[in-house]
C-alpha atoms as a PDB file:
ATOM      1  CA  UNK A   1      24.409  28.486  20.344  1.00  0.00           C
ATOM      2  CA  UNK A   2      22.595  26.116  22.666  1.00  0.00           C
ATOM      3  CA  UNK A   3      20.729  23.380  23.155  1.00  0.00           C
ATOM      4  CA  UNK A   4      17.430  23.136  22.044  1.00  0.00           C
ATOM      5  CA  UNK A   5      14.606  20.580  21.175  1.00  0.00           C
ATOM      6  CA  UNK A   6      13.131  22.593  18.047  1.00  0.00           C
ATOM      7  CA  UNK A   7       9.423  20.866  18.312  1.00  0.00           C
ATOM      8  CA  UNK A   8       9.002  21.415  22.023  1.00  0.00           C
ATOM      9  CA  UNK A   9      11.434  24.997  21.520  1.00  0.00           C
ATOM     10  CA  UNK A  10       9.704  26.513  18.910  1.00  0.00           C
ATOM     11  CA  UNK A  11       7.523  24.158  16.556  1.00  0.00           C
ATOM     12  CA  UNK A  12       5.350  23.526  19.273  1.00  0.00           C
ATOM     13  CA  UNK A  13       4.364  27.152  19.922  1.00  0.00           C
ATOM     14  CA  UNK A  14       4.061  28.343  16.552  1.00  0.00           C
ATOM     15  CA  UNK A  15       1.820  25.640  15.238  1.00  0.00           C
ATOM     16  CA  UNK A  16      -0.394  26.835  18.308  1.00  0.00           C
ATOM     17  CA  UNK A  17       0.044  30.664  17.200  1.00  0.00           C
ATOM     18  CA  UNK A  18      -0.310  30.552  13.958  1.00  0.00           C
ATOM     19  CA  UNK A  19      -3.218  27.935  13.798  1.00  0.00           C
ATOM     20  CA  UNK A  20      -6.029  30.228  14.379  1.00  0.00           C
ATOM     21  CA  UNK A  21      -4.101  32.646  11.779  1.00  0.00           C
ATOM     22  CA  UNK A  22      -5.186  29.925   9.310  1.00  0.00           C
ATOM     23  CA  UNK A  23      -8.403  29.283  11.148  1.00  0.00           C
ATOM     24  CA  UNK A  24      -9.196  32.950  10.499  1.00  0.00           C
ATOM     25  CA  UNK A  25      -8.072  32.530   6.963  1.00  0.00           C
ATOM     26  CA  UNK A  26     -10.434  29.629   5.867  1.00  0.00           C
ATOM     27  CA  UNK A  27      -6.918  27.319   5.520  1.00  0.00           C
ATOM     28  CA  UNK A  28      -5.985  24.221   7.980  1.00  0.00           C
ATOM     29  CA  UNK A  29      -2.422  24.599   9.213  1.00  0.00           C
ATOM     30  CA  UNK A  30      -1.270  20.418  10.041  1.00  0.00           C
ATOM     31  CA  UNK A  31       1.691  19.773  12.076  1.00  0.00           C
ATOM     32  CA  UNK A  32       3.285  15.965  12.205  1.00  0.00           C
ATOM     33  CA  UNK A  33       6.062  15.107  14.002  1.00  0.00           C
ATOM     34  CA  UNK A  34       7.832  11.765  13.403  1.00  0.00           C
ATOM     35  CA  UNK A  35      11.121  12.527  14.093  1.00  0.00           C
ATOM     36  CA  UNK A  36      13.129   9.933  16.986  1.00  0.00           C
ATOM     37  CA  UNK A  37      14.780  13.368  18.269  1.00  0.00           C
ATOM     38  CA  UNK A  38      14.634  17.619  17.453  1.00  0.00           C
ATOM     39  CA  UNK A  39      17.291  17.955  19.664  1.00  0.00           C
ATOM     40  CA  UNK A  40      19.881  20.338  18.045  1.00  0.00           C
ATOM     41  CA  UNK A  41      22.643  22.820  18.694  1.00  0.00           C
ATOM     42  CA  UNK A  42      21.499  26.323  17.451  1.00  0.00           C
ATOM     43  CA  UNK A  43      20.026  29.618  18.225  1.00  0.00           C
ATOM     44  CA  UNK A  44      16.264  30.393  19.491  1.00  0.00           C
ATOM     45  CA  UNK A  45      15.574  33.340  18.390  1.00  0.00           C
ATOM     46  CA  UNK A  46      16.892  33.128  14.805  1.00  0.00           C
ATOM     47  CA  UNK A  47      15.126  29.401  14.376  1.00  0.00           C
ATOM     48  CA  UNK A  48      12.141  31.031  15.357  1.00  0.00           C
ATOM     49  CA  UNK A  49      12.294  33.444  12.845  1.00  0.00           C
ATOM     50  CA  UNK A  50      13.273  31.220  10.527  1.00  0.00           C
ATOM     51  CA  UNK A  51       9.996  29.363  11.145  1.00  0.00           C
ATOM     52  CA  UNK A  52       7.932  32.462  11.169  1.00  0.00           C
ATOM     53  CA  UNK A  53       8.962  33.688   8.057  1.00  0.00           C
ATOM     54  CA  UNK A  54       7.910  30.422   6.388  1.00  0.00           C
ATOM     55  CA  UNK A  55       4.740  29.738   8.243  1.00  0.00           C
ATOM     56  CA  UNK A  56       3.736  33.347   7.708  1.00  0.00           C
ATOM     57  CA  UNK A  57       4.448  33.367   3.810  1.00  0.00           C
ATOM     58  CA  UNK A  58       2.868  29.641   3.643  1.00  0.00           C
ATOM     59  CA  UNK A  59      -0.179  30.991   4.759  1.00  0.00           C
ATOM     60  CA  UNK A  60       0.160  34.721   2.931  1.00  0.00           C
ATOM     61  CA  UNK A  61       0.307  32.701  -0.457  1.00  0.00           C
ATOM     62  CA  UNK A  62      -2.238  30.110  -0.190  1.00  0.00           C
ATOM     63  CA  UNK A  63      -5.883  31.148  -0.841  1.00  0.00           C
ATOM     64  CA  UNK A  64      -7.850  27.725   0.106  1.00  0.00           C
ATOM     65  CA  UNK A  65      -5.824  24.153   1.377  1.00  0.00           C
ATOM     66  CA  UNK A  66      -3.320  24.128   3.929  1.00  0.00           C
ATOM     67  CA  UNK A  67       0.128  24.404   5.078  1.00  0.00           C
ATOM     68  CA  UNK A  68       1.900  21.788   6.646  1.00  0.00           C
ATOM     69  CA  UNK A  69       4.795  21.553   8.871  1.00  0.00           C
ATOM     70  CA  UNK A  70       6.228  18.094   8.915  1.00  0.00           C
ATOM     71  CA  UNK A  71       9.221  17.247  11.065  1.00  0.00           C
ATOM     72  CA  UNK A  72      11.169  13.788  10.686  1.00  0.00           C
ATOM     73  CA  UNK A  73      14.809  11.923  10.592  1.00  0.00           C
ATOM     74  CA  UNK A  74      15.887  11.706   7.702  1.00  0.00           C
ATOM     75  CA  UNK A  75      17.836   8.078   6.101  1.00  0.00           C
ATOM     76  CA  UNK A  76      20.942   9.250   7.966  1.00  0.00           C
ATOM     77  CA  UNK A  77      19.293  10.457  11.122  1.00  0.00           C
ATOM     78  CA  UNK A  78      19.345  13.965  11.014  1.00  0.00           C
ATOM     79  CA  UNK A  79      16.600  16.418  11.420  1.00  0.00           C
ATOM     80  CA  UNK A  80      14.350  17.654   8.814  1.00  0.00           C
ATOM     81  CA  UNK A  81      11.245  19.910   8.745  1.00  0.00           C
ATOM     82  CA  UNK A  82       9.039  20.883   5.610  1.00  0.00           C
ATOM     83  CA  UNK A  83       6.954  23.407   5.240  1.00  0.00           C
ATOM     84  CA  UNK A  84       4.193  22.547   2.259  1.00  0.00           C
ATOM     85  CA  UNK A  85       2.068  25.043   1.239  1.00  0.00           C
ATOM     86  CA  UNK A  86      -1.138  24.146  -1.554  1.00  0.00           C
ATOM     87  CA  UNK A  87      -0.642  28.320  -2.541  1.00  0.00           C
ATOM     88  CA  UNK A  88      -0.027  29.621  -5.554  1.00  0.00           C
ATOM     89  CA  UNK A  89       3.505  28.550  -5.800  1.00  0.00           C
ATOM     90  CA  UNK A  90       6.819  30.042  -7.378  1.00  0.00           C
ATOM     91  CA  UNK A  91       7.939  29.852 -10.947  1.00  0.00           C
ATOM     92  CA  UNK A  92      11.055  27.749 -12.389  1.00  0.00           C
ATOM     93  CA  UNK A  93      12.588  31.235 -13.757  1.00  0.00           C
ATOM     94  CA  UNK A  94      12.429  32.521 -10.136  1.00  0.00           C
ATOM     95  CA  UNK A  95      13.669  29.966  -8.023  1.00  0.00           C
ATOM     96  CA  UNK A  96      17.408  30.775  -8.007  1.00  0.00           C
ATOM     97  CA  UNK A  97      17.472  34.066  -7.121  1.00  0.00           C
ATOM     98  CA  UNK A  98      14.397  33.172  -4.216  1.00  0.00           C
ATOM     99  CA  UNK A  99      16.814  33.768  -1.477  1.00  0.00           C
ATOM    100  CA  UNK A 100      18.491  37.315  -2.797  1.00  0.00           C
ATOM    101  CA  UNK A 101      17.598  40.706  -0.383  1.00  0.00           C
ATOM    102  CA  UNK A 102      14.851  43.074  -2.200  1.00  0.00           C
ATOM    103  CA  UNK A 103      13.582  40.337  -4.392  1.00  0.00           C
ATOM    104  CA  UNK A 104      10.322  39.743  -4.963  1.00  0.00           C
ATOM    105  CA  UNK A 105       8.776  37.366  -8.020  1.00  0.00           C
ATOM    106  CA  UNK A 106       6.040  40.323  -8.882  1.00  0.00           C
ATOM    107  CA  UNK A 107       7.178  43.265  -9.658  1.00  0.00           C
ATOM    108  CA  UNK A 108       5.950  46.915  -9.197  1.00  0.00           C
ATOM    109  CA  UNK A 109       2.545  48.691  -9.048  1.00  0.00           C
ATOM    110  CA  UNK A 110       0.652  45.026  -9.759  1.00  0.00           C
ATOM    111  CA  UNK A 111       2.439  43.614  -6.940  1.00  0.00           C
ATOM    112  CA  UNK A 112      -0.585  41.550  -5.107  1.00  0.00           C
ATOM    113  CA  UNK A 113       0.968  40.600  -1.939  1.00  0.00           C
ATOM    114  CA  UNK A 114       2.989  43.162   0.476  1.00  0.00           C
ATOM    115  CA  UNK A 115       6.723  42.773   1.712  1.00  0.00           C
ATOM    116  CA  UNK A 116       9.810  43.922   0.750  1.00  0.00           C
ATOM    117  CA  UNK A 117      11.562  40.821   0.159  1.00  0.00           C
ATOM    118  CA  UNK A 118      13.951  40.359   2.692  1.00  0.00           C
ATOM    119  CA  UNK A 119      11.856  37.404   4.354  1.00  0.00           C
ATOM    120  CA  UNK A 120      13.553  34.153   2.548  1.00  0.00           C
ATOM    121  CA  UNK A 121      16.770  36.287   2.113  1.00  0.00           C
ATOM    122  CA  UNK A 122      16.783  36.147   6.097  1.00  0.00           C
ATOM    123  CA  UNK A 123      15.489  32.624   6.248  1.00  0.00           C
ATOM    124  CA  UNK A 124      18.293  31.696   4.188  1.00  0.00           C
ATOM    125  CA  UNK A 125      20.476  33.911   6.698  1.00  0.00           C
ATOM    126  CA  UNK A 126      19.289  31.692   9.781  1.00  0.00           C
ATOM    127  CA  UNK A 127      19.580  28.435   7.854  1.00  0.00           C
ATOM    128  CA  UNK A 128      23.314  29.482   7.977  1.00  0.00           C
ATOM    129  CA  UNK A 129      23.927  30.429  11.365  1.00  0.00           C
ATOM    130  CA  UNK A 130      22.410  27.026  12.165  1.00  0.00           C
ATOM    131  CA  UNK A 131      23.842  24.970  10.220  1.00  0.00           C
ATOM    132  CA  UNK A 132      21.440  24.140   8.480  1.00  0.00           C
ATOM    133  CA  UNK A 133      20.290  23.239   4.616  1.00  0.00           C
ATOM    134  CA  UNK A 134      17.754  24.863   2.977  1.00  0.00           C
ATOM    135  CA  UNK A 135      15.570  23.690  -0.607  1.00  0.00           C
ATOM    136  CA  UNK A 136      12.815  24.052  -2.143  1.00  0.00           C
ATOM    137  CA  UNK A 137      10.375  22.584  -4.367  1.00  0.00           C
ATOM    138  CA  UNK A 138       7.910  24.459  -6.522  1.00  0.00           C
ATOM    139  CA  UNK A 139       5.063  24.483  -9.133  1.00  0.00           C
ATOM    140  CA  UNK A 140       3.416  27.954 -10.143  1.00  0.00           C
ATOM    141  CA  UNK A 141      -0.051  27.498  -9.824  1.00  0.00           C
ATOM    142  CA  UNK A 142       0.110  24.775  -6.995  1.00  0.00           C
ATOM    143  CA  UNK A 143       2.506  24.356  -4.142  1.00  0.00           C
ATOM    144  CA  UNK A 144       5.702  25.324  -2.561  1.00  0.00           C
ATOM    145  CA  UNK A 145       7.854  22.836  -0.029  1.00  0.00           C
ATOM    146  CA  UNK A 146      10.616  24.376   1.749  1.00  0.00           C
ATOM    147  CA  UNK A 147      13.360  21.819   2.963  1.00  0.00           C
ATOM    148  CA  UNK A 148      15.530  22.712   5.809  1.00  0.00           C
ATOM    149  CA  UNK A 149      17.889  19.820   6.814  1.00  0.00           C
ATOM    150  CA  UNK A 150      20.020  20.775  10.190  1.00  0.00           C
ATOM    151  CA  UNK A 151      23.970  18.959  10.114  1.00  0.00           C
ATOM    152  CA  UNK A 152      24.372  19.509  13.521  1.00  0.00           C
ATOM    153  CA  UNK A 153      21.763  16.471  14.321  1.00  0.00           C
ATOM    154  CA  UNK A 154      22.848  13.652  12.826  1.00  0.00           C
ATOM    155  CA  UNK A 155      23.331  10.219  14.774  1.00  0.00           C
ATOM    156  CA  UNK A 156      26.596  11.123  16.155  1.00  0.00           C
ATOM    157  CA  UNK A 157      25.598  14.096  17.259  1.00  0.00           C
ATOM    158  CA  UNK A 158      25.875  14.366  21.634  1.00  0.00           C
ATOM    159  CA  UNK A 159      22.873  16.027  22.108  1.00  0.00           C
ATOM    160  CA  UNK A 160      20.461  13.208  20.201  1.00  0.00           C
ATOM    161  CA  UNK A 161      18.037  11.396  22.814  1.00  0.00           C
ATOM    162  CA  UNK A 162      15.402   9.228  22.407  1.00  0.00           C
ATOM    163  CA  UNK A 163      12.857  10.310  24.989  1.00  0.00           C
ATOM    164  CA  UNK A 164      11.390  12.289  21.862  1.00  0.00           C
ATOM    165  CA  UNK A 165       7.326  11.599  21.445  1.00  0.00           C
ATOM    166  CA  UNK A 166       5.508  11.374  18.546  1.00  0.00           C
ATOM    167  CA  UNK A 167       2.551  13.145  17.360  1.00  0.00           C
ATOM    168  CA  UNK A 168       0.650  14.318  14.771  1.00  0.00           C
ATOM    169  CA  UNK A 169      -1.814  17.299  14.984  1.00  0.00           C
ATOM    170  CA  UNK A 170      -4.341  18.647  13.115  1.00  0.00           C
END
């Protein structure tokens, strides 16, 4: 694990990939950054898959709206980034096995969407390796947030400065 500042990392890039993705789509992908620091201890490559994985299915999922990745400090200082999706969201039953391998909420031949489930099971995976928190928040019909909280980044943590910027993009 290294050092890495995830918005200027990874964030960064991705909103700027995946942005005409949406474009293409009809769907606006925002990106906000309020966070005082995304300075973390972690692992590139998996954090960018990570973020890919729930980018990609944010967009995959949502027919008209956006997705939006929001990054921030949370009450006790550590870093935070939601993805929010206005797609067509996950249902209560599903939720708690979201994050198993080879799962998939539809089922079979009427299966809508492709994939073979092992997206989230991997997101889950990274969140791990990271140390790092993952939630979520859904409504079937509506929206899906995915929470990822990192414990490495708290206010104690070495590699916190304050040179961070803020933006907000659109």
């Amino acid at each position: 694990r290294t050092q890495i500042d995830l918005t200027k990392d990874i964030l960064d890039g991705l909103y700027e990939e995946f942005k005409h993705t949406a474009k293409q789509r009809g769907l606006e992908l925002k990106y906000k950054n309020t966070a005082e620091s995304s300075k973390i201890l972690g692992d590139k490559y998996s954090l960018s898959q990570l973020f890919v994985n729930l980018i990609d299915n944010g967009l995959k999922y949502t027919k008209e709206g956006y997705v939006e990745i929001n990054v921030y400090n949370d009450e006790q200082g550590a870093l935070s980034v939601d993805i929010k999706d206005t797609g067509i969201g996950i249902s209560e039953e599903f939720l708690p096995t979201l994050f198993e391998p080879f799962t998939q909420e539809e089922q079979g031949y009427r299966r809508k969407f492709d994939g073979n489930g092992l997206g989230l099971a991997l997101v889950k995976k990274y969140c791990e390796l990271n140390d790092a928190y993952i939630k979520v928040k859904s409504k079937k019909g509506s929206s899906t947030q995915f929470s990822i909280k990192f414990s490495n980044s708290n206010k104690n943590n070495i590699y916190k400065g304050s040179e961070e910027t803020k933006n907000e993009k659109k």
